[in-house]
PDB file of N, CA and C in Angstrom:
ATOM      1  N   UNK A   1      10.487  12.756   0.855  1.00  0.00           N
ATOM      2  CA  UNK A   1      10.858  14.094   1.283  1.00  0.00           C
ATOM      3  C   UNK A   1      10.952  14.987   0.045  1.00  0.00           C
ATOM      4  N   UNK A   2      10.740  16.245   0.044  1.00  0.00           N
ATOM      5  CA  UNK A   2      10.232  16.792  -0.742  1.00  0.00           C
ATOM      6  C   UNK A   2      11.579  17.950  -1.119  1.00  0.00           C
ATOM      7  N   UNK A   3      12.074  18.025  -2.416  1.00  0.00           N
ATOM      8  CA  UNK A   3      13.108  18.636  -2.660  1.00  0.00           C
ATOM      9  C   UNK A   3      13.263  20.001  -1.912  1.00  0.00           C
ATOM     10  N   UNK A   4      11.949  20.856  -1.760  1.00  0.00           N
ATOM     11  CA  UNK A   4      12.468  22.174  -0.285  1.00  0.00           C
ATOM     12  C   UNK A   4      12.639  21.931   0.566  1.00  0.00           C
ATOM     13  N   UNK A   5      12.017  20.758   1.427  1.00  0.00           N
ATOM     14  CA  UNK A   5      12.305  20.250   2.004  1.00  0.00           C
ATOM     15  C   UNK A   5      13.724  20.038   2.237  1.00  0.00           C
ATOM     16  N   UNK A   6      14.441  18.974   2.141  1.00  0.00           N
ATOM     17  CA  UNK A   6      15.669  18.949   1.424  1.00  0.00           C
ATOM     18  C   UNK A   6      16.747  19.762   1.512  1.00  0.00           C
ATOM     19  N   UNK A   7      16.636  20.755   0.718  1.00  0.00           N
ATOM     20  CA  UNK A   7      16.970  21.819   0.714  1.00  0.00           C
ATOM     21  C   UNK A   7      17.310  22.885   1.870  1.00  0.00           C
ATOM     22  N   UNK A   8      16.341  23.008   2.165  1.00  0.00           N
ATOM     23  CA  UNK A   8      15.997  23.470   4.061  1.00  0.00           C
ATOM     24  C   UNK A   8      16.840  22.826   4.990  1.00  0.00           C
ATOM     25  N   UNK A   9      17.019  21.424   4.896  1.00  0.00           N
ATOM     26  CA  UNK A   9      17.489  20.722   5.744  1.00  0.00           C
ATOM     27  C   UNK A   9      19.078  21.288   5.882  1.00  0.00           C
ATOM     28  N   UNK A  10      19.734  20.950   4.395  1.00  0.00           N
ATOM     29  CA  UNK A  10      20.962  21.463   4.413  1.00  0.00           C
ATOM     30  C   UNK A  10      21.481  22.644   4.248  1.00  0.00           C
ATOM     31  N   UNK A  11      20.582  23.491   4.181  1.00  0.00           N
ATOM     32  CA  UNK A  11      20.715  25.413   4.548  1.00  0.00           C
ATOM     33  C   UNK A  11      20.698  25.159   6.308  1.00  0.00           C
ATOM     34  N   UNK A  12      19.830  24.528   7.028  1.00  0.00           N
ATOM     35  CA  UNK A  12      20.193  24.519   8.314  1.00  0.00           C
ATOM     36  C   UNK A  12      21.097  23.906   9.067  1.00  0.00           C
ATOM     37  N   UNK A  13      22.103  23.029   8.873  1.00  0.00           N
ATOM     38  CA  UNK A  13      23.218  22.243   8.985  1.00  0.00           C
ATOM     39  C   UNK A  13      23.761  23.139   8.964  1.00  0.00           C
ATOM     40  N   UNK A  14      23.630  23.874   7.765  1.00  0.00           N
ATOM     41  CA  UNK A  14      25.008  24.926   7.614  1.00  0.00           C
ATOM     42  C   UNK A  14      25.233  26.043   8.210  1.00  0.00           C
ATOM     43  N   UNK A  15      24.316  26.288   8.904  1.00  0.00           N
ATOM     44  CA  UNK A  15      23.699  27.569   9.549  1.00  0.00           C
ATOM     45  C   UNK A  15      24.093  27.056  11.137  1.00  0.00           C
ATOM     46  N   UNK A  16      23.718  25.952  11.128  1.00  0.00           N
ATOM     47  CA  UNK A  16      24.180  25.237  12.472  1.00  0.00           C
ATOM     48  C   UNK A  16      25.791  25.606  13.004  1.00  0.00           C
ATOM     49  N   UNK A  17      25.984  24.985  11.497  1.00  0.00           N
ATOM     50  CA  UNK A  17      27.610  24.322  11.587  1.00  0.00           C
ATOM     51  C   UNK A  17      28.184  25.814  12.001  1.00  0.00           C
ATOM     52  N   UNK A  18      27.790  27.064  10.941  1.00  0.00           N
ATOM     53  CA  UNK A  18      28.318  28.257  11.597  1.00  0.00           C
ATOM     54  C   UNK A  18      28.529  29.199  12.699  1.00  0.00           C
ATOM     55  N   UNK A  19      27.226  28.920  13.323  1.00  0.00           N
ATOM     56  CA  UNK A  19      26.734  29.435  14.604  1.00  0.00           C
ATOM     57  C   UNK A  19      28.279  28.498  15.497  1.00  0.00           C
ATOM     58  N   UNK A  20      27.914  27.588  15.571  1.00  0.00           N
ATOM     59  CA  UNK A  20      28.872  26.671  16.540  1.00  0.00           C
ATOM     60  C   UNK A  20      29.889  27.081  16.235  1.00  0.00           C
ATOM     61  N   UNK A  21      30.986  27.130  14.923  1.00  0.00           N
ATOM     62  CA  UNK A  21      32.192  28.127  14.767  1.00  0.00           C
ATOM     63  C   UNK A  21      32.335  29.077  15.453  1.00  0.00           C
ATOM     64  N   UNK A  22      30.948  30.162  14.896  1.00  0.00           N
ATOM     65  CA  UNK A  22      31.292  31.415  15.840  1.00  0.00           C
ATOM     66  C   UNK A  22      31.237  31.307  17.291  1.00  0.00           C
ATOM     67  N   UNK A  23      30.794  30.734  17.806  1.00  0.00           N
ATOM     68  CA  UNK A  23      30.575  30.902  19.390  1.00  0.00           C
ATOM     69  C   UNK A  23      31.774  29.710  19.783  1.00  0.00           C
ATOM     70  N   UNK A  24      32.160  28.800  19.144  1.00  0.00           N
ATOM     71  CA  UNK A  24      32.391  27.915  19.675  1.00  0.00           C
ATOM     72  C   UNK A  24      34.511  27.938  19.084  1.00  0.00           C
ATOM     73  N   UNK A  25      34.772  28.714  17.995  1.00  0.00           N
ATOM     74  CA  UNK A  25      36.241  28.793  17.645  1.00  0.00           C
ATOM     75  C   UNK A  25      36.629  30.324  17.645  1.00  0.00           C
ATOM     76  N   UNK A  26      35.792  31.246  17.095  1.00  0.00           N
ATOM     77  CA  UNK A  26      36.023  32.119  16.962  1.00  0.00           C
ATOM     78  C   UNK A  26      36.121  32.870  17.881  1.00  0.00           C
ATOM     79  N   UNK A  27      34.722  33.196  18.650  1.00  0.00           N
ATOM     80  CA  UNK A  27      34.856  33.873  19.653  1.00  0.00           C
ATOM     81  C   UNK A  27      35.670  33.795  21.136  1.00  0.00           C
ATOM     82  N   UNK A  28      36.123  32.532  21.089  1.00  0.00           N
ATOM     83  CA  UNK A  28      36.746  32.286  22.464  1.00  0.00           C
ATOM     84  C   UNK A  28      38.141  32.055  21.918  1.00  0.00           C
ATOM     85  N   UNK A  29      38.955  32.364  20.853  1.00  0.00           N
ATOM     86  CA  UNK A  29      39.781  32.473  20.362  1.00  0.00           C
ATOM     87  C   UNK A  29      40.234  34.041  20.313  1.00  0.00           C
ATOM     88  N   UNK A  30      39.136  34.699  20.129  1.00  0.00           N
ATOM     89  CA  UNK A  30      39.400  36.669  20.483  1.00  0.00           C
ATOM     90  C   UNK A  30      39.150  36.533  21.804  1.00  0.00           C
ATOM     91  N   UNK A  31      38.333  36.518  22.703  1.00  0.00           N
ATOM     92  CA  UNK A  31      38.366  36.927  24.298  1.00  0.00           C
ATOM     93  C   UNK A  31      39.396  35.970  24.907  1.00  0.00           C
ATOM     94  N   UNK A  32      39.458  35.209  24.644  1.00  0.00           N
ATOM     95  CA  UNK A  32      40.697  34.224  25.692  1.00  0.00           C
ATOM     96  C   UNK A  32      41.719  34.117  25.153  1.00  0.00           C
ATOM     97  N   UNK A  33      42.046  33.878  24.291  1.00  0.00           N
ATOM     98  CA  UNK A  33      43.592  34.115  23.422  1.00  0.00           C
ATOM     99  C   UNK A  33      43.834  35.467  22.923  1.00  0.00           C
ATOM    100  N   UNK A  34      43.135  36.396  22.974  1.00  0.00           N
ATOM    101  CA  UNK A  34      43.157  37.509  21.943  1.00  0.00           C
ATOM    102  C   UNK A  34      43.760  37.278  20.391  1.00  0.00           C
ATOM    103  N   UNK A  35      43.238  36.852  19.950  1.00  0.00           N
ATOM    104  CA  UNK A  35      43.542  36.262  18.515  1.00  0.00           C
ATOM    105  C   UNK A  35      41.878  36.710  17.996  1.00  0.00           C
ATOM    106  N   UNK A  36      41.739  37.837  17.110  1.00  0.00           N
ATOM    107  CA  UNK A  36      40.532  38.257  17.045  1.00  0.00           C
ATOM    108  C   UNK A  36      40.057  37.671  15.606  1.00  0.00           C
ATOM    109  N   UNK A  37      41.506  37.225  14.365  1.00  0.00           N
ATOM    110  CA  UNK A  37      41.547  37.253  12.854  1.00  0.00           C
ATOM    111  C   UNK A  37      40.179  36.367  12.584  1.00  0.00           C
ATOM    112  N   UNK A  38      39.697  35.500  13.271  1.00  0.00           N
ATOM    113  CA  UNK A  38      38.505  34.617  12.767  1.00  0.00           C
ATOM    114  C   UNK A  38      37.221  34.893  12.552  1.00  0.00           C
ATOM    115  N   UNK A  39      36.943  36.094  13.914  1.00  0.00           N
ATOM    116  CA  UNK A  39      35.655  36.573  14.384  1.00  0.00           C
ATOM    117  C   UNK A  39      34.817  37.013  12.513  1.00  0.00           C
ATOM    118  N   UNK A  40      35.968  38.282  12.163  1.00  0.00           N
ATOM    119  CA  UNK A  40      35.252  38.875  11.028  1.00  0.00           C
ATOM    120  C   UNK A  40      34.534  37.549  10.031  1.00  0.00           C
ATOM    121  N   UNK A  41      35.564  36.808   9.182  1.00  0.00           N
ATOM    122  CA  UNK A  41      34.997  35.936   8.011  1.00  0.00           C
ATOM    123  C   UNK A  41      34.058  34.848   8.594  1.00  0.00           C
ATOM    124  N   UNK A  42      34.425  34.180   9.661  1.00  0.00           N
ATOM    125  CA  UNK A  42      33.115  33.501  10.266  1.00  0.00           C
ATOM    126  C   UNK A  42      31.987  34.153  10.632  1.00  0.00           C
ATOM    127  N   UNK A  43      31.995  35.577  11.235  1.00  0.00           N
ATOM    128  CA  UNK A  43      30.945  36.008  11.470  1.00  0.00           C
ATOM    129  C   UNK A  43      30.338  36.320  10.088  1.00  0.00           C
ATOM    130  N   UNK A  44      30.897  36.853   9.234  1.00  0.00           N
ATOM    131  CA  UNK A  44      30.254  37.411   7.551  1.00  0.00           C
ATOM    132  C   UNK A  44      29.920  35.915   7.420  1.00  0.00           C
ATOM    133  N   UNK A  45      30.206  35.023   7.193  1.00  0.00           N
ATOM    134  CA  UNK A  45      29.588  33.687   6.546  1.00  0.00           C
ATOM    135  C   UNK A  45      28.388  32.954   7.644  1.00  0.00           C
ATOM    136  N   UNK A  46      28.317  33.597   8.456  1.00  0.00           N
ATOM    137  CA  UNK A  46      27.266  33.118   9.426  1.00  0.00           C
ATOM    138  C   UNK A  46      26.342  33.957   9.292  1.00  0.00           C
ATOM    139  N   UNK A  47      26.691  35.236   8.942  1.00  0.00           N
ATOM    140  CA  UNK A  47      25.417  36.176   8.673  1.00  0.00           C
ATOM    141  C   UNK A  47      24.649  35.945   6.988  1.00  0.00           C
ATOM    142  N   UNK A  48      25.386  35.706   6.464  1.00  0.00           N
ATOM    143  CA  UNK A  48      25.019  34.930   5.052  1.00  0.00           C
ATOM    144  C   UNK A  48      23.996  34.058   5.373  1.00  0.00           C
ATOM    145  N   UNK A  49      24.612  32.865   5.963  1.00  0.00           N
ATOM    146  CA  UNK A  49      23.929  31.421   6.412  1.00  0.00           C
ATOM    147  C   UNK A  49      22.485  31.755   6.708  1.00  0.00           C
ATOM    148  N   UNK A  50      22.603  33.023   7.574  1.00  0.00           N
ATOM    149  CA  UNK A  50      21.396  32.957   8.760  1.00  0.00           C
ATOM    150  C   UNK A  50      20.466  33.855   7.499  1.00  0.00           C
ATOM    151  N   UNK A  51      21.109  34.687   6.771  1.00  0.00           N
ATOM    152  CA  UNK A  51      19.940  34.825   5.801  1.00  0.00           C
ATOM    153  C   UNK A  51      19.077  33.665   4.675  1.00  0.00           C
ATOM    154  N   UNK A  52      20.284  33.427   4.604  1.00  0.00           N
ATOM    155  CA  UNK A  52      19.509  32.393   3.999  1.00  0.00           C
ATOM    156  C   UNK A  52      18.330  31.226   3.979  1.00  0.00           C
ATOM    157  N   UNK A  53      19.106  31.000   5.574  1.00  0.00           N
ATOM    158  CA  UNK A  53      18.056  29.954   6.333  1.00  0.00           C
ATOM    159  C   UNK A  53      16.604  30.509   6.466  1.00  0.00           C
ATOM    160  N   UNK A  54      16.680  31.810   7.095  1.00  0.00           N
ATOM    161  CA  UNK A  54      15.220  32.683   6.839  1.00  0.00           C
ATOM    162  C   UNK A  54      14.838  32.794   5.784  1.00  0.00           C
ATOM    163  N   UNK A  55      15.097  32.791   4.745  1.00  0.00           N
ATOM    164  CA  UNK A  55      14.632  32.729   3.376  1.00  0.00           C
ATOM    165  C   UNK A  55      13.961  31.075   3.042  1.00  0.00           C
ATOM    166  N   UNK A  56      15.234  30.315   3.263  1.00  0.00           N
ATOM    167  CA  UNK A  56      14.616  28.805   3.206  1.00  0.00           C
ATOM    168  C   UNK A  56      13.662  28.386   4.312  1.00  0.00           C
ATOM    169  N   UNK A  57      13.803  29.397   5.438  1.00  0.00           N
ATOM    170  CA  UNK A  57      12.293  28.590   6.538  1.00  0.00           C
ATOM    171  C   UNK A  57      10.962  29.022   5.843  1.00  0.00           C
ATOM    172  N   UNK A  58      11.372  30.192   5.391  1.00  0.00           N
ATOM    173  CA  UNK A  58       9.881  30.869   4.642  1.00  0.00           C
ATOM    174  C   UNK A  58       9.509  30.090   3.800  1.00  0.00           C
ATOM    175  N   UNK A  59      10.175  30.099   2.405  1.00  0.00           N
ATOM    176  CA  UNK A  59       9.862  29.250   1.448  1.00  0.00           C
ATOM    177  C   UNK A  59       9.271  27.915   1.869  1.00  0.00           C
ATOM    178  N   UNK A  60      10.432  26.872   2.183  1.00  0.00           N
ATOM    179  CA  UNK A  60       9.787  25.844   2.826  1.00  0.00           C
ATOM    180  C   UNK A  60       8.682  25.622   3.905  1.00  0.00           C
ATOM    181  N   UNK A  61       8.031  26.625   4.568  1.00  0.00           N
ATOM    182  CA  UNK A  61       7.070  26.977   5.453  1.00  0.00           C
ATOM    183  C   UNK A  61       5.593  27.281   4.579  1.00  0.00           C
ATOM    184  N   UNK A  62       5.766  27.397   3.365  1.00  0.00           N
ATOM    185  CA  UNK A  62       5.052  27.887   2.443  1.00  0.00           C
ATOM    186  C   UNK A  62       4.612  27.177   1.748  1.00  0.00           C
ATOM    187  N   UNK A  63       5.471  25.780   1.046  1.00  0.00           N
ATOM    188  CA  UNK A  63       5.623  24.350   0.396  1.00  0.00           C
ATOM    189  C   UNK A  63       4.988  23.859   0.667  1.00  0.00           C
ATOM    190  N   UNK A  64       5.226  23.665   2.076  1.00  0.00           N
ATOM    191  CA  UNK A  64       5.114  22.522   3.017  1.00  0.00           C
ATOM    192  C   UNK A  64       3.691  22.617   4.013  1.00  0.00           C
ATOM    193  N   UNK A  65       3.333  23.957   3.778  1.00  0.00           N
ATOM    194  CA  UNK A  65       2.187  24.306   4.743  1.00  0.00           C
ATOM    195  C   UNK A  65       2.555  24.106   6.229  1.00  0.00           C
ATOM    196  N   UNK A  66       3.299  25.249   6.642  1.00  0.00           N
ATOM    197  CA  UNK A  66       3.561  24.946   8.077  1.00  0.00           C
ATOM    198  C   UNK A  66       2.677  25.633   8.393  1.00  0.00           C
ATOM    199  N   UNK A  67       2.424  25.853   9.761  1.00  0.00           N
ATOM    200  CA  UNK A  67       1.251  26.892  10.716  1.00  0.00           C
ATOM    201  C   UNK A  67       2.451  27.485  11.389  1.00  0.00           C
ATOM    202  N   UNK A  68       1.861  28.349  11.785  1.00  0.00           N
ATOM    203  CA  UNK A  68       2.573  29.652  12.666  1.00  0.00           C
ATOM    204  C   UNK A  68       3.687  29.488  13.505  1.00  0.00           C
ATOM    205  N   UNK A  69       3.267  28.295  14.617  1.00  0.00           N
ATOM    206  CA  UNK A  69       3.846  27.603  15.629  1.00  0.00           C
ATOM    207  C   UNK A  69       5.266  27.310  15.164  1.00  0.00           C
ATOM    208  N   UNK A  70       5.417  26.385  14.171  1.00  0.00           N
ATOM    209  CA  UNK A  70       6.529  25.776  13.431  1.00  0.00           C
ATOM    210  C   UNK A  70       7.390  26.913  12.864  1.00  0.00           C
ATOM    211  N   UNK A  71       7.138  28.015  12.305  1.00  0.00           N
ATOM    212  CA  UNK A  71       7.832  28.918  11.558  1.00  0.00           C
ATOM    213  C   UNK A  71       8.614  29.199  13.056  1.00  0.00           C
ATOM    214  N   UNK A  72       8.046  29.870  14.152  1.00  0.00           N
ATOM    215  CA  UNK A  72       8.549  30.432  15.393  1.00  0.00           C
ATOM    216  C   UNK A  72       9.047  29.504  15.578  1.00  0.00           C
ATOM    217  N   UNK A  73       9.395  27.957  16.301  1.00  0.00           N
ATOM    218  CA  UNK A  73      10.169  27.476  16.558  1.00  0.00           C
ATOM    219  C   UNK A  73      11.353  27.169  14.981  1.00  0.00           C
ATOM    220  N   UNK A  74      11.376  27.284  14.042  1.00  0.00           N
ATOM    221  CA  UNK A  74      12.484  27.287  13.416  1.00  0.00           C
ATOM    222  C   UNK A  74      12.889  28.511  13.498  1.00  0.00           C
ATOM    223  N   UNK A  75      12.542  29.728  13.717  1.00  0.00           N
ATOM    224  CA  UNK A  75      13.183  30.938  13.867  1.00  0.00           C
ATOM    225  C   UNK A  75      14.071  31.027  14.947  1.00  0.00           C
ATOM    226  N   UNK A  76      13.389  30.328  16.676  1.00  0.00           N
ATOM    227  CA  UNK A  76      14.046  30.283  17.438  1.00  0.00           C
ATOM    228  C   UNK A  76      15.157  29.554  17.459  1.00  0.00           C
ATOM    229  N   UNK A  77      15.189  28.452  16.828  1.00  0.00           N
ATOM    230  CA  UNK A  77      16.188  27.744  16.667  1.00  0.00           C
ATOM    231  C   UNK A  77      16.894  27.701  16.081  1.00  0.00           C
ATOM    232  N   UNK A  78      17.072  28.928  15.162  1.00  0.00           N
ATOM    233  CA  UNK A  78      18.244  29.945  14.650  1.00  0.00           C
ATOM    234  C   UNK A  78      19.315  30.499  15.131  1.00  0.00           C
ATOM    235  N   UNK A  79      18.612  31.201  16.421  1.00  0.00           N
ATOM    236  CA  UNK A  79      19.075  31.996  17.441  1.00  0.00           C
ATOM    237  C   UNK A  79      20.189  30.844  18.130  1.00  0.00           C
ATOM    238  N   UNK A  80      19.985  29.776  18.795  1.00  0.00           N
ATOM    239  CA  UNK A  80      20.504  28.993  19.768  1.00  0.00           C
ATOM    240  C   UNK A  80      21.618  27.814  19.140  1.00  0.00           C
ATOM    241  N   UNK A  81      22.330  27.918  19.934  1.00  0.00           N
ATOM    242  CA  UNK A  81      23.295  26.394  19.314  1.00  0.00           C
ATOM    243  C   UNK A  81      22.861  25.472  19.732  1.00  0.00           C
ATOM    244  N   UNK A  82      22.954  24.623  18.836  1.00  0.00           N
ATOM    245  CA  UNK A  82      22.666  23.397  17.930  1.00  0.00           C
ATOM    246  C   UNK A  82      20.970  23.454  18.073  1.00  0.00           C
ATOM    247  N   UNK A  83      20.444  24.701  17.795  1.00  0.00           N
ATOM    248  CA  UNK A  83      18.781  24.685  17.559  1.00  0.00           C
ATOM    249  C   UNK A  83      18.442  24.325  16.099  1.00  0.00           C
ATOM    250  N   UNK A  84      19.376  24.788  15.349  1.00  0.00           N
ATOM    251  CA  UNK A  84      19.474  24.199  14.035  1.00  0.00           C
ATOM    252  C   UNK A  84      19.232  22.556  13.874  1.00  0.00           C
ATOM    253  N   UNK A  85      20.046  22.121  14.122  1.00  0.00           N
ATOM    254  CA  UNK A  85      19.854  19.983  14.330  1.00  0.00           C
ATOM    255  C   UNK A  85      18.575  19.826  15.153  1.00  0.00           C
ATOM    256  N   UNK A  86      18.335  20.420  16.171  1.00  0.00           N
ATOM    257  CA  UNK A  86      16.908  19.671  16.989  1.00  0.00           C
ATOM    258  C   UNK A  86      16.304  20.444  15.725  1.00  0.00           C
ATOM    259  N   UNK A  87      15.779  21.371  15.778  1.00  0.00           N
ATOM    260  CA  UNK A  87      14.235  21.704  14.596  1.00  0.00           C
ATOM    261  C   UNK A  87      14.655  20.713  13.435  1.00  0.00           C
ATOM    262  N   UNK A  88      15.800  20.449  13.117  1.00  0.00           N
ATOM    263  CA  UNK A  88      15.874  19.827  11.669  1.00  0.00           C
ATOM    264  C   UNK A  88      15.549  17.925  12.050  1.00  0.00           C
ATOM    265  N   UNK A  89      15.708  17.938  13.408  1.00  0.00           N
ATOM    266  CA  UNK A  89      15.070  16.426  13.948  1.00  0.00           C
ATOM    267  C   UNK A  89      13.968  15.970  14.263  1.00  0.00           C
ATOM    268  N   UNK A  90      13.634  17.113  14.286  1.00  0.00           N
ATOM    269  CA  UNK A  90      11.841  17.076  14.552  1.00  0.00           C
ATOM    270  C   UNK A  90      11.214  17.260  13.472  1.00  0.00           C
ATOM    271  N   UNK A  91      11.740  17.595  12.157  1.00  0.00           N
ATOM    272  CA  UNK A  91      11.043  17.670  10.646  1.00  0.00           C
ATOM    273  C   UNK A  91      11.159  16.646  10.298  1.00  0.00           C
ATOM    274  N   UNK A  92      12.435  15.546  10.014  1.00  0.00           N
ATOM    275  CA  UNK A  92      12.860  14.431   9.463  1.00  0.00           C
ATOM    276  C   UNK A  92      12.252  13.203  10.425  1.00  0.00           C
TER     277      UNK A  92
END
């Protein structure tokens, strides 16, 4: 496996791991508890993440010689929880 590779992998874990925070502690911690304090810094560190990951799908899409197809499904699987772990299961 190839160090962007690599690399990629654990920019998307983390990107994973955030998405699932936000939707999964944060946000139902402001609408159902009204306890809103989490939303902001998880959401700023998830918007970080998610840049990044677009930066590392590119790069590594580039390395690695992906085709078109592959870039769009790692993009989509940005968007979705736990789309992060399946695209990153289907690379490894």
């Amino acid at each position: 496996m190839s160090p962007d590779l690599r690399w990629f992998l654990w920019v998307a874990r983390a990107e994973g791991v955030s998405l699932l925070l936000l939707f999964g502690l944060a946000m139902p911690l402001k609408y159902g508890a009204g306890i809103p304090e989490l939303v902001q810094p998880i959401g700023m560190a998830h918007g970080a993440l998610f840049m990044v990951y677009l930066i590392a799908l590119w790069h590594t899409g580039r390395v690695e010689r992906w085709g078109a197809l592959r870039y769009l499904l790692g993009f989509v699987a940005s968007l979705l929880p736990f789309g992060t772990f399946i695209f990153e299961r289907r690379l490894g």
